[in-house]
Protein backbone atom coordinates (compact mmCIF):
# COMPACT_ATOMS: atom_id res chain seq x y z
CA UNK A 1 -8.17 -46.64 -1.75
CA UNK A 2 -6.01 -43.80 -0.22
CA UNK A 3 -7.80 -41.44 1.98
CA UNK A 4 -5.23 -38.36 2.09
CA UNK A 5 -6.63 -35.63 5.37
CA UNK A 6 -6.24 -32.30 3.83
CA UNK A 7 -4.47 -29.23 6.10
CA UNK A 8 -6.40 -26.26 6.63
CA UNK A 9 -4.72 -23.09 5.09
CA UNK A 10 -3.04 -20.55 7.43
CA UNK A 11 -5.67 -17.66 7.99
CA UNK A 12 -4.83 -14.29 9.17
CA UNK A 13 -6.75 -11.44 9.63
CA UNK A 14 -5.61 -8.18 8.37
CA UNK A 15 -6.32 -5.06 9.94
CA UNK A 16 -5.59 -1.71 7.86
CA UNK A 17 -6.79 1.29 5.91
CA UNK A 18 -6.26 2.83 2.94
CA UNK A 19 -4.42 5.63 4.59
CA UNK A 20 -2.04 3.96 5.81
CA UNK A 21 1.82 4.45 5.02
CA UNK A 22 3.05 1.33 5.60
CA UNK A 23 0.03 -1.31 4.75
CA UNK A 24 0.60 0.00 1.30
CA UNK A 25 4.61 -0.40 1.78
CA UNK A 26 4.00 -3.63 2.67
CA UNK A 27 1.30 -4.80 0.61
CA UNK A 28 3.50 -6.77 -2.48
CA UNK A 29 5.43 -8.29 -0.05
CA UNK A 30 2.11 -9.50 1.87
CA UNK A 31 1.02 -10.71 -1.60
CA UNK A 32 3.69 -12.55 -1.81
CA UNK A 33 3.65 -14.48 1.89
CA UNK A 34 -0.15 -15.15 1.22
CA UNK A 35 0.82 -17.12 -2.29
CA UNK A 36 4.21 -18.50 -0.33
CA UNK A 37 2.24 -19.76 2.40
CA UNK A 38 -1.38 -20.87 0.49
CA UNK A 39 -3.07 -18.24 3.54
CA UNK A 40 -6.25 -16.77 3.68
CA UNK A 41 -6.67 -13.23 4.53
CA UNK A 42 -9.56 -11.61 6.40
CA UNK A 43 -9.49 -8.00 4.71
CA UNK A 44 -10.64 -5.90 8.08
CA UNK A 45 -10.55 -2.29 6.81
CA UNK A 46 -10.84 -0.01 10.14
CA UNK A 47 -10.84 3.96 10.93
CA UNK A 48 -7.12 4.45 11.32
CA UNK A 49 -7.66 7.94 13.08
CA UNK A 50 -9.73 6.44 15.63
CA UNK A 51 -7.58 3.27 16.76
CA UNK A 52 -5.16 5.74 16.93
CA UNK A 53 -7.23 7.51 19.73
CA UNK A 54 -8.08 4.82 21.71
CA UNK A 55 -4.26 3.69 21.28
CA UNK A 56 -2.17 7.09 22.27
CA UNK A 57 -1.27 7.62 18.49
CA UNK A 58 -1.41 10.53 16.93
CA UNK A 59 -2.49 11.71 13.17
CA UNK A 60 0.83 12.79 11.46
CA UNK A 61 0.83 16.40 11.13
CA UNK A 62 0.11 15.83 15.70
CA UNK A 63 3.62 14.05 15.69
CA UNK A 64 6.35 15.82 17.11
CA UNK A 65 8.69 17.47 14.22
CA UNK A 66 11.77 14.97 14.96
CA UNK A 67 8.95 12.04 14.54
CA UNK A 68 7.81 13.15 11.71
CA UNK A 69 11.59 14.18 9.88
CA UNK A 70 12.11 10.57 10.54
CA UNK A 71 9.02 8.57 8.81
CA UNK A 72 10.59 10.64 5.73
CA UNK A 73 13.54 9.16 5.98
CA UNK A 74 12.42 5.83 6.47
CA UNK A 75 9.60 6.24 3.85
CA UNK A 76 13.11 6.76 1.34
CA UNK A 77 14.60 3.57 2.90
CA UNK A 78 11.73 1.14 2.73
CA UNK A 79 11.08 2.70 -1.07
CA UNK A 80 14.47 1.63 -1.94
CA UNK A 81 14.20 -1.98 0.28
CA UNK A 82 10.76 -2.93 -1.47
CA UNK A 83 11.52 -1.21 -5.10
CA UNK A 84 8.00 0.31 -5.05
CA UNK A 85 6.62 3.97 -6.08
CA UNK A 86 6.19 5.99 -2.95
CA UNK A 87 5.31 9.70 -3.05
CA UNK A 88 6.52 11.17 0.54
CA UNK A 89 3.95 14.44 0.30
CA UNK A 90 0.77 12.68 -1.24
CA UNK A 91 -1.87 15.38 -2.89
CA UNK A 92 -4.88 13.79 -1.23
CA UNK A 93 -3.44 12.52 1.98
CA UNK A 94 -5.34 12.37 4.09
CA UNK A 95 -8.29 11.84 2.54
CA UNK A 96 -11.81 10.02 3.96
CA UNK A 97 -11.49 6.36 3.24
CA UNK A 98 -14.67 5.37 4.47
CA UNK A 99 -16.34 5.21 1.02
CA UNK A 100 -13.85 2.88 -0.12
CA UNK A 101 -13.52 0.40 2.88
CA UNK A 102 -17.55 0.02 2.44
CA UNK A 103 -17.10 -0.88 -1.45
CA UNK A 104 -14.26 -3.36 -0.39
CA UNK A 105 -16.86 -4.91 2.64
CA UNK A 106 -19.64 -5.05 -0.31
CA UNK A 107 -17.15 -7.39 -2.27
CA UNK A 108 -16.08 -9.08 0.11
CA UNK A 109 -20.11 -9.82 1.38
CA UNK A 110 -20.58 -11.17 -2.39
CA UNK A 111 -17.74 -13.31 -1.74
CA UNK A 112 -15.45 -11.57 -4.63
CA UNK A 113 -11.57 -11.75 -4.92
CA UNK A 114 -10.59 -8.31 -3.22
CA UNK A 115 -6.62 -8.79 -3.25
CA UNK A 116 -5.92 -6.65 -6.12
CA UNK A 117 -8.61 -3.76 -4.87
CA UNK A 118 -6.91 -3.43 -1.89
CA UNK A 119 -3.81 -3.24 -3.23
CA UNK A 120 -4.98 -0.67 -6.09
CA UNK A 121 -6.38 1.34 -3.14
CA UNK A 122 -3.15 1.31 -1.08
CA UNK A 123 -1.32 2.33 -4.41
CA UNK A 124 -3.63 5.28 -5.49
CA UNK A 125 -3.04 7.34 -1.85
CA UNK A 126 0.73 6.39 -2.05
CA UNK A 127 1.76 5.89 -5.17
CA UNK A 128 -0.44 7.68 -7.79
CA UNK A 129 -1.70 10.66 -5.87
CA UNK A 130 -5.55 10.06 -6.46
CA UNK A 131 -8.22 10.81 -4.15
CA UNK A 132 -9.27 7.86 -2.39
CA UNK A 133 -12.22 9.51 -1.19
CA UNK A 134 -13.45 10.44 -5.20
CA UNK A 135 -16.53 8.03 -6.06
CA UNK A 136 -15.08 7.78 -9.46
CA UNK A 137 -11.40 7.03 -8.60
CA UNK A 138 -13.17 4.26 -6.22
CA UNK A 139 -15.46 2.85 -9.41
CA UNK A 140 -12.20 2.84 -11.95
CA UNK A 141 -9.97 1.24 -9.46
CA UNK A 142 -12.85 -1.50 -8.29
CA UNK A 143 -13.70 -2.03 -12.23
CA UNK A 144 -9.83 -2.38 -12.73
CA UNK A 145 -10.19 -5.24 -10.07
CA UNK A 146 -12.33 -7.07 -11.82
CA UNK A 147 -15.37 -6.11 -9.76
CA UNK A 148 -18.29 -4.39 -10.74
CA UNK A 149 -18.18 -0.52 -9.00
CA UNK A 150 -21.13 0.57 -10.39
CA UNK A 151 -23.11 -1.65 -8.55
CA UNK A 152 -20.73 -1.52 -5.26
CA UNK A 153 -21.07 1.98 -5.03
CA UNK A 154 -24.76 1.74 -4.87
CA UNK A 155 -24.18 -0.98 -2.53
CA UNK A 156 -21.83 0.92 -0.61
CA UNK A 157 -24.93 2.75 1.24
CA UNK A 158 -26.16 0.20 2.88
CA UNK A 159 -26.62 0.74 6.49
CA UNK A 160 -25.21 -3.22 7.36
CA UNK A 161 -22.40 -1.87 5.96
CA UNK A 162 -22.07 1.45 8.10
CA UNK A 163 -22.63 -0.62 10.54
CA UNK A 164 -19.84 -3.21 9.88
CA UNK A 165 -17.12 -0.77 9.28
CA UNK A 166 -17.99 0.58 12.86
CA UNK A 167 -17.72 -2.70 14.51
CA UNK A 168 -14.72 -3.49 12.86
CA UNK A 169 -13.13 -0.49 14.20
CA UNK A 170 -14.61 -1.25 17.49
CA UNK A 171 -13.43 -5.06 17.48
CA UNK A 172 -9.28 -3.52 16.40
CA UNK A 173 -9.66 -1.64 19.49
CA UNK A 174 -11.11 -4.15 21.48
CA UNK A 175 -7.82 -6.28 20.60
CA UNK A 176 -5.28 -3.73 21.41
CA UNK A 177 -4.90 -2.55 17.86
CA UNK A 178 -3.38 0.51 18.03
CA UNK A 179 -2.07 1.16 14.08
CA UNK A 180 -1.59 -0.33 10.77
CA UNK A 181 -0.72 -3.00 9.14
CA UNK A 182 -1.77 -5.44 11.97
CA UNK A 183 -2.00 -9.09 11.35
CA UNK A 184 -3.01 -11.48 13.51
CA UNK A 185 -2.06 -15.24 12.79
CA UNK A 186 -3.86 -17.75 15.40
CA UNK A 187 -4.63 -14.86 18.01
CA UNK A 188 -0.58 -13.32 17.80
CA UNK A 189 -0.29 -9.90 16.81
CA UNK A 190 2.51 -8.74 14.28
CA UNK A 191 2.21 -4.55 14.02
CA UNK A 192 3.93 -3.23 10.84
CA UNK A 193 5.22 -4.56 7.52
CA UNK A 194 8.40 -5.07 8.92
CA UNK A 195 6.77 -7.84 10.66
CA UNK A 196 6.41 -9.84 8.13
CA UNK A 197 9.23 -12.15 8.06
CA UNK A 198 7.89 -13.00 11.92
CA UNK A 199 4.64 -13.57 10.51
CA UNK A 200 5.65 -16.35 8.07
CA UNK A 201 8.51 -17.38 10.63
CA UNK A 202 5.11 -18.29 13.00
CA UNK A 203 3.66 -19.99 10.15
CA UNK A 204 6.03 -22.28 8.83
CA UNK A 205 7.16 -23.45 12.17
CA UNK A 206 4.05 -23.31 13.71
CA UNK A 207 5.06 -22.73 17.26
CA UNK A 208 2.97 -21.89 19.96
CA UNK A 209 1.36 -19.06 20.06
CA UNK A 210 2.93 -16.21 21.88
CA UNK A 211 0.65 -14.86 25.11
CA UNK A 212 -0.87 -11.56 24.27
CA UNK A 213 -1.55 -9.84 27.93
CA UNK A 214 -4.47 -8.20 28.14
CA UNK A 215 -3.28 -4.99 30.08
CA UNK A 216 -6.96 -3.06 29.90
CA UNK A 217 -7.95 -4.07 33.87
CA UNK A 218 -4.19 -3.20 35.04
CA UNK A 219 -4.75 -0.88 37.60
């Protein structure tokens, strides 16, 4: 009798929001490394505005004109690159995602596939110019997933969960988050979609770690 030992999948924990630009750029091709590579993902939906705070970022329209002419012109390029939908003035941008990252928690708490959610989410604010913030645009997109938003909703209220989406927040900063996408594969950062390659570089080679310094007690 053969005993075979069986590899543990590649996990990576993904940090992002529904408002952001370039999670939802990147989100297909994320799909895609997660099925390449057999990976987990640790959905860890945080308040965007306030990692940018604690990071030195600034909200958009708080960007200096030439920063902000050029994320147009790169939001044309990567639209072309990834063959995706991309509206470069969004109607309800920005819009409060908390509702939503709470309804995606409550899945993920009942253990529920949340892949295509999160994606639909992404999509809506970039793509279909829906209010990501709308209780009802949250239901149809959740029911669309195959998840029950009627009762997520409800769920959504729960004070655990409040209290989850804070820490999570909390914990990005804590690990020198400072925008979105961030994954982190084995403790190594990768910041942006364009990252991605270097993320599935790391694990299909599975070299060492690269040493994150921790610059917070630099004097």
């Amino acid at each position: 009798m053969c005993n075979s030992i069986s590899t543990p999948k590649p996990t990576i924990e993904y940090y992002f929001s529904f408002l952001s630009l370039w999670s939802y750029v990147g989100s297909l091709e994320f799909q895609g490394l997660i099925r390449r590579q057999n990976a987990e993902v640790v959905f860890k939906p945080i308040d965007l505005l306030a990692v940018f705070d604690a990071g030195g970022g600034k909200p958009v329209k708080e960007r200096p004109m030439q920063r902000q002419a050029y994320r147009l012109v790169e939001m044309q390029r990567w639209r072309r690159v990834r063959g995706i939908p991309l509206v470069l003035h969004p109607k309800f941008y920005p819009a409060d995602p908390s509702l939503a990252h709470r309804v995606l928690l409550a899945a993920i708490a009942e253990g529920r596939d949340v892949a295509a959610f999160v994606h639909a989410g992404l999509r809506t604010v970039w793509a279909d110019e829906g209010d990501i913030a709308d209780p009802a645009t949250i239901m149809r997109l959740a029911d669309a997933a195959g998840l029950n938003g009627t009762h997520l909703l409800a769920t959504a209220s729960d004070p655990v969960l409040r209290a989850q989406e804070v820490a999570l927040t909390e914990e990005a900063i804590a690990r020198q988050v400072f925008g979105a996408p961030f994954y982190v594969y084995r403790g190594e950062p990768f910041w942006g979609q364009d990252r991605l390659e270097l993320l599935e570089t790391a694990i299909m080679e599975a070299p060492e770690p690269i040493t994150v310094p921790d610059l917070s007690s630099t004097s």
